[in-house]
Protein backbone atom coordinates (compact mmCIF):
# COMPACT_ATOMS: atom_id res chain seq x y z
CA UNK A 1 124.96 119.89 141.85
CA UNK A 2 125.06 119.90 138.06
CA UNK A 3 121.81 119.54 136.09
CA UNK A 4 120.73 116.04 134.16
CA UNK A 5 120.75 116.45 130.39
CA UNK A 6 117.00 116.79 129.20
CA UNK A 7 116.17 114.40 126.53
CA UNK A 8 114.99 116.78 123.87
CA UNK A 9 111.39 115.57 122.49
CA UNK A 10 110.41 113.77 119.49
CA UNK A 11 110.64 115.94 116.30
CA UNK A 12 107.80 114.92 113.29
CA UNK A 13 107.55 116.68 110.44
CA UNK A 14 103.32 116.25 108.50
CA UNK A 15 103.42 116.45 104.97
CA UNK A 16 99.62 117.12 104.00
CA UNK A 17 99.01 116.25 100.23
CA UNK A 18 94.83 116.75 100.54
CA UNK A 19 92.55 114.14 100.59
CA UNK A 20 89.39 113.66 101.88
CA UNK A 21 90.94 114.38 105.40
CA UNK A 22 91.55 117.81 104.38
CA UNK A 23 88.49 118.44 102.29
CA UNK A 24 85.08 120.61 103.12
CA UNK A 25 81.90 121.53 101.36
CA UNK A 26 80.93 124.56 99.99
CA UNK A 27 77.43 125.48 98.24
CA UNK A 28 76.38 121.61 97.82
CA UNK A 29 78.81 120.97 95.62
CA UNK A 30 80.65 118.32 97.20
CA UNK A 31 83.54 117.97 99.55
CA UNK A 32 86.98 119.31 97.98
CA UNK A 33 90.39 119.40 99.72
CA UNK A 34 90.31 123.05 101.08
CA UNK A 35 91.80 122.41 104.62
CA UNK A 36 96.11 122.92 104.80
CA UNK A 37 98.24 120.35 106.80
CA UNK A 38 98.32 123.57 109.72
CA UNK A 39 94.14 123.31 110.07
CA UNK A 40 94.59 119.20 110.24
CA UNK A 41 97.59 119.70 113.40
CA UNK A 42 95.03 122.14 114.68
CA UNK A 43 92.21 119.99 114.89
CA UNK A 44 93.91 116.86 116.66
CA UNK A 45 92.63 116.68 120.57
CA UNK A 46 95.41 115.91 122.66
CA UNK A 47 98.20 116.41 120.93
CA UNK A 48 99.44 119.52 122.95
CA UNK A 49 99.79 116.92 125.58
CA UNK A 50 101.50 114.10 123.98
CA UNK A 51 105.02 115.71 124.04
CA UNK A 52 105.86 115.88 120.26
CA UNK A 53 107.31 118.65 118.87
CA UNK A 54 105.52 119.20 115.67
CA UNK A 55 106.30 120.52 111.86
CA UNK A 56 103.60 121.46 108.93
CA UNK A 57 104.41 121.44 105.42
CA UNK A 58 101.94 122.31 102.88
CA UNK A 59 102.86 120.02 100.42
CA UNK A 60 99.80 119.14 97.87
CA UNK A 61 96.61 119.98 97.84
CA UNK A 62 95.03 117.22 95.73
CA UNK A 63 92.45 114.35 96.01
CA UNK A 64 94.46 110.94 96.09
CA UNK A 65 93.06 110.17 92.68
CA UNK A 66 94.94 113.13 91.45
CA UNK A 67 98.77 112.66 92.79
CA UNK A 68 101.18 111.63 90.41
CA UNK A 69 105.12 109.87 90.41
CA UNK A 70 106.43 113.04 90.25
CA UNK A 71 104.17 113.89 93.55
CA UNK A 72 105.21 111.16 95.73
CA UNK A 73 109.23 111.70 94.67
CA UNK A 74 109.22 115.29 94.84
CA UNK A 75 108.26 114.28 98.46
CA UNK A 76 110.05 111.19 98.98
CA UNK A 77 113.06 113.54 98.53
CA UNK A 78 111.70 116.27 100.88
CA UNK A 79 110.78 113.73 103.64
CA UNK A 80 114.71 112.50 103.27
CA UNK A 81 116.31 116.09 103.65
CA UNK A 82 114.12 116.61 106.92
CA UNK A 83 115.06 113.54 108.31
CA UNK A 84 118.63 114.10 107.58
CA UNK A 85 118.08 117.25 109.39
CA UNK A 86 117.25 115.62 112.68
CA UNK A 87 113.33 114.90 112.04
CA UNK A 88 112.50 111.56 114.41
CA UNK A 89 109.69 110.51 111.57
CA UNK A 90 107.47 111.64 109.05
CA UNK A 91 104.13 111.66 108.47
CA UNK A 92 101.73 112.00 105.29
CA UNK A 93 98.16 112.48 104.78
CA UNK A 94 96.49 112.13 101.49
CA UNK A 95 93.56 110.79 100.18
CA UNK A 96 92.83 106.91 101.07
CA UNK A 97 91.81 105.80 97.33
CA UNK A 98 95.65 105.48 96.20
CA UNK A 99 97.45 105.14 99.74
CA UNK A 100 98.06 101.25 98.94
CA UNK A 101 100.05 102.30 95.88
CA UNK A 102 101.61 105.91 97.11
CA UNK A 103 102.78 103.76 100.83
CA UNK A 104 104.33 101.45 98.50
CA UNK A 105 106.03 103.72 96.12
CA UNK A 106 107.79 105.84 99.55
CA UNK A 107 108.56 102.58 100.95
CA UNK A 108 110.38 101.57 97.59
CA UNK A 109 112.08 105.23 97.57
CA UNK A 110 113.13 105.83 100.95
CA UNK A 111 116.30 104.42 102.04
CA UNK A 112 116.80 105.71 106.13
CA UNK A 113 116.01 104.43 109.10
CA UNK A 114 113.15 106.86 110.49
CA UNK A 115 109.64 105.98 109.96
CA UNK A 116 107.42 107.19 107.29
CA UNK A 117 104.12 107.26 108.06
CA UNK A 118 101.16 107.35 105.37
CA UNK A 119 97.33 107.98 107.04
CA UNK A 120 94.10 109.46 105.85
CA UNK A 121 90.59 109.34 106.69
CA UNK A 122 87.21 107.58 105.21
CA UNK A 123 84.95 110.41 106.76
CA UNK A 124 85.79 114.42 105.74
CA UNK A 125 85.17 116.78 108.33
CA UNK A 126 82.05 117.49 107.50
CA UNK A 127 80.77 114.39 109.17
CA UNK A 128 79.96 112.95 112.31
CA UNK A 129 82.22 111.13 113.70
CA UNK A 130 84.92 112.48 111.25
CA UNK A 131 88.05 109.92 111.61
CA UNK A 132 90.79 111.97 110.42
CA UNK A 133 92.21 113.89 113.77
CA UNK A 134 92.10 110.42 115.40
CA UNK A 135 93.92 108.47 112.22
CA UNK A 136 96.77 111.67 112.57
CA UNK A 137 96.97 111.55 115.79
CA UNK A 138 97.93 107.84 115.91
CA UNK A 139 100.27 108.07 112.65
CA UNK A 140 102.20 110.97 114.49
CA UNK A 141 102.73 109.07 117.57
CA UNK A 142 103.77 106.29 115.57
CA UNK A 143 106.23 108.23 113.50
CA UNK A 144 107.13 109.64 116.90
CA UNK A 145 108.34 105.60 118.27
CA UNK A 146 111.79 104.36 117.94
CA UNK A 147 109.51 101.11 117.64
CA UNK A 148 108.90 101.88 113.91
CA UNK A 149 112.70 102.62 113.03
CA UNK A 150 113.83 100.28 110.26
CA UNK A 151 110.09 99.29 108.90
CA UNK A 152 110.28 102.02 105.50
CA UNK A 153 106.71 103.27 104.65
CA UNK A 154 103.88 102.32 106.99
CA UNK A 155 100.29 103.10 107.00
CA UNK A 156 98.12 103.72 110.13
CA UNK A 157 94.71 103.75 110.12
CA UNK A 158 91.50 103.11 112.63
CA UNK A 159 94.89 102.62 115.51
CA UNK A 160 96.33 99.49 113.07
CA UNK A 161 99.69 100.11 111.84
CA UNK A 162 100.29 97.96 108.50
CA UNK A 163 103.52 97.11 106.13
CA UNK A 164 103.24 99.63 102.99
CA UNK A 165 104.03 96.27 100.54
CA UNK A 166 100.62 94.51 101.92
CA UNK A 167 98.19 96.98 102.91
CA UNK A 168 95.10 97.57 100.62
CA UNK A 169 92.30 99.51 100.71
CA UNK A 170 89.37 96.23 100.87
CA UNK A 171 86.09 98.41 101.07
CA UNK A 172 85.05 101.65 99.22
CA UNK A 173 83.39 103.37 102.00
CA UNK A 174 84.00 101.51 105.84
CA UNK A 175 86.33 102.83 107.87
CA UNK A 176 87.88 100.01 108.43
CA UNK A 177 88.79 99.69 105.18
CA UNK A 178 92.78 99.12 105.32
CA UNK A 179 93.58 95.33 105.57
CA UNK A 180 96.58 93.33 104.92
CA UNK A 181 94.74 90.42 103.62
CA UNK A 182 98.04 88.27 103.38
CA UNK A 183 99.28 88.90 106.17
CA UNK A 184 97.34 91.30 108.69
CA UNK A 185 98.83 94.23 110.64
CA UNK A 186 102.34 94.27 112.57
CA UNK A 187 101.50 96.52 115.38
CA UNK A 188 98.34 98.71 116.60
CA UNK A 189 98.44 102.17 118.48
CA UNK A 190 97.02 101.46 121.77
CA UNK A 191 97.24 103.95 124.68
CA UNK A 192 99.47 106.87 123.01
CA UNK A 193 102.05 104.38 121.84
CA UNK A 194 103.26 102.13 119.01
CA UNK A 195 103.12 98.81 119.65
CA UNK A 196 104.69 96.65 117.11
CA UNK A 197 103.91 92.73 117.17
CA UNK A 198 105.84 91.73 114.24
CA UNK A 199 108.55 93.42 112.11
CA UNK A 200 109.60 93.23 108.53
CA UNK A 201 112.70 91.11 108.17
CA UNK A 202 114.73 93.36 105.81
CA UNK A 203 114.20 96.13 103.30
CA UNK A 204 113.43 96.59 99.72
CA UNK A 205 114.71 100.20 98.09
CA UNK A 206 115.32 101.23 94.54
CA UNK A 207 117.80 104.45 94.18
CA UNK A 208 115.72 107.66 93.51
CA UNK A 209 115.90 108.65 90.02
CA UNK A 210 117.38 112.23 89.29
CA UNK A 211 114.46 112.91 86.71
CA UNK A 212 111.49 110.19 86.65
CA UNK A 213 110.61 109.42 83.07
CA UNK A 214 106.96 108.84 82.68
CA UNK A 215 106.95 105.21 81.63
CA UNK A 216 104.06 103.98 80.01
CA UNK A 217 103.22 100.76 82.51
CA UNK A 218 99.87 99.45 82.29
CA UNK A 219 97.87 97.30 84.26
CA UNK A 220 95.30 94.95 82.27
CA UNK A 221 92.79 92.83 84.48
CA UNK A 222 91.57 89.06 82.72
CA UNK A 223 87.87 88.50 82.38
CA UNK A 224 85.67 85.66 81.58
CA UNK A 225 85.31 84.81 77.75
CA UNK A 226 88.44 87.69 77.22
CA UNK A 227 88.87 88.73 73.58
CA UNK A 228 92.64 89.92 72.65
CA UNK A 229 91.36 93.02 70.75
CA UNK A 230 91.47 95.26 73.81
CA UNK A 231 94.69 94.10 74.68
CA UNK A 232 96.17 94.01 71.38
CA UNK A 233 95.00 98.07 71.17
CA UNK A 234 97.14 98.92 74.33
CA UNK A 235 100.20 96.59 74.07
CA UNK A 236 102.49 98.32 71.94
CA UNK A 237 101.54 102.03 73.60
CA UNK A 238 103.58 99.99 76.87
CA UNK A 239 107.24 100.05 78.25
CA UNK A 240 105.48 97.66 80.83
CA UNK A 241 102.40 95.51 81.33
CA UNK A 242 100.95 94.03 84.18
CA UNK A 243 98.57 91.13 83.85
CA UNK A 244 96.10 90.70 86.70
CA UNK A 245 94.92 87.42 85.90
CA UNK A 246 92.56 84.50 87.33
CA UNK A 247 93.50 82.81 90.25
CA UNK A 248 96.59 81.86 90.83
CA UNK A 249 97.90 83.05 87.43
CA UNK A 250 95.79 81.90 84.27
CA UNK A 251 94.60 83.72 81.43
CA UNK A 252 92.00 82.74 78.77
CA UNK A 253 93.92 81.02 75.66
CA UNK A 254 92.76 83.57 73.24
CA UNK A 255 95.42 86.20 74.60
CA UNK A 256 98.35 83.55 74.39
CA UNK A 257 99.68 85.25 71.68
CA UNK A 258 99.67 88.48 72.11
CA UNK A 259 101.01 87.72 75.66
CA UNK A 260 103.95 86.29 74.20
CA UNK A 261 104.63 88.56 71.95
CA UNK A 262 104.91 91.69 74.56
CA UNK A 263 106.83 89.45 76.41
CA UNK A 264 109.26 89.38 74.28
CA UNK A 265 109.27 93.13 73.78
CA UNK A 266 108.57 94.55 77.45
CA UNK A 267 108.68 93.21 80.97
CA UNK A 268 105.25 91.74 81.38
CA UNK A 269 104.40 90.55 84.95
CA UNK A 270 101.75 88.01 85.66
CA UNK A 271 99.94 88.62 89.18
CA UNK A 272 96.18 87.21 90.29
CA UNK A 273 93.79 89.41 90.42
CA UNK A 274 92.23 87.61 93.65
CA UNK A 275 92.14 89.68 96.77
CA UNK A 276 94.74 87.43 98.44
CA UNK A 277 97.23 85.07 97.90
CA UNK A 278 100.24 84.73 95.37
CA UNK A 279 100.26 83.45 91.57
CA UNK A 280 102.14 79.92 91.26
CA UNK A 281 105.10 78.82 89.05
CA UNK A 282 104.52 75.19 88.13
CA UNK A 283 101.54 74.00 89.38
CA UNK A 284 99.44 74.16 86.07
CA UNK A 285 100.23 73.53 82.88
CA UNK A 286 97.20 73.43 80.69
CA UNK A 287 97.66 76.86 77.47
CA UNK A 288 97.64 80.11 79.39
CA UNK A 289 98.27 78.37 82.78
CA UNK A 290 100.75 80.15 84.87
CA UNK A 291 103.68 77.52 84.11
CA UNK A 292 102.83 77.88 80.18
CA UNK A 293 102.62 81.89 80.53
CA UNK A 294 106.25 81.46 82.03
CA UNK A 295 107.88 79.51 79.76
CA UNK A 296 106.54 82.32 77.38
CA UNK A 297 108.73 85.05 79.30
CA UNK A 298 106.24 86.56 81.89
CA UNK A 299 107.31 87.10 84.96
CA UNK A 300 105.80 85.88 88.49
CA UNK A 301 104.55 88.36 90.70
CA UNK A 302 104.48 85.79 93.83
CA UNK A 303 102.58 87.94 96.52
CA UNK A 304 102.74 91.08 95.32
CA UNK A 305 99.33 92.08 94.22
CA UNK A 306 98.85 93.73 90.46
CA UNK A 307 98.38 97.69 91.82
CA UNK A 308 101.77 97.05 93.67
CA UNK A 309 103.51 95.33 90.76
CA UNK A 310 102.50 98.08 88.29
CA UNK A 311 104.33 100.53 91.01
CA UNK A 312 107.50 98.44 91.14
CA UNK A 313 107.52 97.60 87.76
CA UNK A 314 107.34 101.84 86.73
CA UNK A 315 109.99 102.28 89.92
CA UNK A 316 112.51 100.13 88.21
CA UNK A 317 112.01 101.68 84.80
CA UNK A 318 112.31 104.91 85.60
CA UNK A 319 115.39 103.90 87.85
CA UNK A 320 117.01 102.55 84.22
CA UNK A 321 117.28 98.87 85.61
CA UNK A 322 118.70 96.04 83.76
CA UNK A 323 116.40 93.90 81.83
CA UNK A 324 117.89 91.12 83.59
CA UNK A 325 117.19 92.86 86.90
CA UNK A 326 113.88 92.87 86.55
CA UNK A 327 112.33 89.05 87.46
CA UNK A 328 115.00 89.03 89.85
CA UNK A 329 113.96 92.14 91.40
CA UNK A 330 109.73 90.67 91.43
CA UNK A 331 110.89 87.64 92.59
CA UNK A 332 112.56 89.15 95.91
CA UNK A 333 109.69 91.53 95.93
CA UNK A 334 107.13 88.83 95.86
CA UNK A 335 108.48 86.41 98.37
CA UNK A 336 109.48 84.03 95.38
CA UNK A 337 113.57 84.61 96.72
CA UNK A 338 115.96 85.74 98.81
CA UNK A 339 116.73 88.92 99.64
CA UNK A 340 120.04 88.80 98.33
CA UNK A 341 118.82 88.46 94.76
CA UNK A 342 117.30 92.13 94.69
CA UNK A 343 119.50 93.77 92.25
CA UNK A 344 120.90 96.96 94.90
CA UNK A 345 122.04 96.77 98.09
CA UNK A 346 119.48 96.28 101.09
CA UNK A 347 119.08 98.83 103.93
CA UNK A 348 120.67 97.81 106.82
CA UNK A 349 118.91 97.67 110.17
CA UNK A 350 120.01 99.15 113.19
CA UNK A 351 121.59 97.17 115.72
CA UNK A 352 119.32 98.74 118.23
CA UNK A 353 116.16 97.38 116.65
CA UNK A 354 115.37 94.35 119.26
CA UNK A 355 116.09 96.93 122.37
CA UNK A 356 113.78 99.40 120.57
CA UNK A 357 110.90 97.30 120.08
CA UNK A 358 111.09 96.07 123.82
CA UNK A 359 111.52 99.04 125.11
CA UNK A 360 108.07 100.24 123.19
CA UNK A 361 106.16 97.63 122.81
C-alpha cells in the first residue's frame, strides 16, 4: 500500500535586531543587547515540541532607539527573499521603544502574503519573570498560522496579536504596554495557536525604494501658549513636517503663518496629538482650527497617529511620490477614503483567506 504524503512542517525564519529581549548586564553598568537571535530560539520552553521548523538570522544588534530606515529596509528586503524561498512567516525581535513605528514601516514595505511578525519584551533576561521567550514563542506560532496570511506586519505581545498601523506602545515600563487604543487587538495566541477575531479589510504598500534617501521629515508636537520661534528654526531644514496638534486638529494662532508658509513648500500633515481618535476636516473653523489649517494646504491625518504619519510621510518621499499623491495617499491611510484612492496598486488577498481563518481560529 503506498505511503500518504507527509505535510512538511511550518518553516519561520527570526530576524533578531537586539533589544532589550536580547540584552544582559555586565559589571553594573546596565543591560546592553549582548544575546544573538540563536541564544533567544534557545531559551524558548516548548518550542522543540510545537512542530516548527526554525531559522536564526543575526541581523542587528542594536537597542530599538538605535535602528534606522536603512535598518528596517535592509530587512524588509531580506524577510521578502526568505519568504520567496518557501519561509511560512517571519518573525522580528527588537527593542519595544520604536516597534509602533518599525511594525508600521514593514507593514508599509512588504508586499506578500506571509506574515511578518514584530515582538519584543518589557523585562531583559536578567529579571524575574523575564517576558521575552514567552512574547517569541507566541510571535513564532503566529507567524507559523495560515490564520495571519494576508494581515502585512503584525505585532504580538503578552499573547495579543495587533494590526502594525494601530498598535502603540501606551506605558513606559508595564508589560502590557502594547494597545491599539482605536481599535484594540484582532486576534490573541491562546493554547499554541493564532486565533484571529477580526481581519484587516485590505492592504496598504508603498514599492521599496532601490536606495532610501534620508529625507529630512520632522515631527513637531503643539503646546499651550506655543511661540513660532522653535518652529520657524526647524521648518526650512524639512522635506516634511508633521504637526501633532491639540485635539482633534488645532494649533495656537501664533504659528498660522509659518504653518502656511511650509505648506506651501513641503507636505505638512496635521494629526492630534491625543492618544486616540482622528483629527476632523470641517468641524471647526475658528484661526488655526483644523478646517482653517486645511484651507491653508495641510493635510489630514484622519486616524493615523503623528509617529505613524511621520513614517508614511518619509516612506513616500523616499519612494519619489507625486506631490499630488501625497493627501491622497494620508487620506486612504487614515480612514478619511477609499482604498482605491491610494496612489499604487493594493495587495490582493488570497482567496483562501475565509477557509484559513476557520480552519484556525
Amino acid at each position: 500500500m503506498p505511503s500518504t504524503p507527509t505535510t512538511p512542517p511550518p518553516r519561520v525564519v527570526v530576524f533578531g535586531l537586539g533589544g532589550t529581549i536580547a540584552m544582559t548586564s555586565a559589571a553594573d553598568e546596565g543591560v546592553r543587547p549582548t544575546l544573538t537571535a540563536h541564544d533567544l530560539v534557545n531559551a524558548i520552553p516548548g518550542l522543540a515540541s510545537a512542530g516548527i521548523d526554525i531559522e536564526v538570522v543575526d541581523f542587528r544588534r542594536r537597542p530599538g532607539a538605535s535602528l534606522t530606515f536603512a535598518d528596517i529596509t535592509e530587512l524588509a528586503t531580506a524577510a521578502t527573499h526568505v519568504l520567496a524561498a518557501g519561509a511560512t512567516g517571519v518573525v522580528v525581535t527588537q527593542g519595544t521603544d520604536t516597534i509602533e513605528e518599525t511594525a508600521y514601516l514593514l507593514d508599509l514595505l512588504h508586499q506578500r502574503p506571509e506574515p511578518v511578525i514584530v515582538t519584543g519584551a518589557m523585562r531583559n533576561p536578567t529579571m524575574a519573570g523575564a517576558d521575552g521567550p514567552a512574547n517569541l514563542l507566541a510571535a513564532i506560532q503566529t507567524a507559523a498560522s495560515p490564520a495571519a496570511r494576508d494581515q502585512g506586519c503584525l505585532v504580538v505581545l503578552a499573547d495579543e496579536i495587533h494590526a502594525a498601523r494601530w498598535v502603540a506602545k501606551t506605558h513606559s515600563t508595564n508589560g502590557a504596554t502594547f494597545r491599539s487604543p482605536d481599535t484594540g487587538p484582532i486576534g490573541y495566541v491562546m493554547e499554541g495557536t493564532a486565533r484571529l477575531l477580526t481581519r484587516l479589510p485590505y492592504r496598504l504598500t508603498i514599492p521599496t525604494p532601490s536606495k532610501p534617501e534620508r529625507a529630512r521629515v520632522g515631527l513637531y508636537t503643539v503646546s499651550l501658549d506655543d511661540d513660532p520661534t522653535l518652529l520657524d528654526a526647524i521648518g526650512p531644514h524639512c522635506d516634511g513636517l508633521v504637526i501633532a496638534g491639540f485635539g482633534v486638529g488645532h494649533v495656537p494662532e501664533p504659528l498660522i503663518p509659518t504653518l502656511t508658509n511650509l505648506a506651501a513648500r513641503i507636505p505638512v500633515v496635521l494629526t492630534s496629538r491625543t492618544p486616540a481618535g482622528p483629527t476632523l476636516t470641517h468641524t471647526y473653523g475658528f484661526p488655526g482650527s483644523e478646517r482653517d489649517l486645511l484651507t491653508r494646504g495641510l493635510i489630514p491625518a484622519g486616524w493615523l497617529p503623528p509617529h505613524k504619519a511621520r513614517i508614511l510621510l518619509r516612506t513616500l518621499l523616499a519612494a519619489h511620490a507625486q506631490p499630488q499623491d501625497i493627501a491622497p495617499a494620508f487620506a486612504v491611510a487614515g480612514n478619511l477614503d477609499e482604498p482605491s484612492s491610494w496612489p499604487w496598486p493594493t495587495p490582493t488577498l488570497t482567496a483562501d483567506r475565509t477557509e484559513a481563518t476557520a480552519a484556525h481560529a
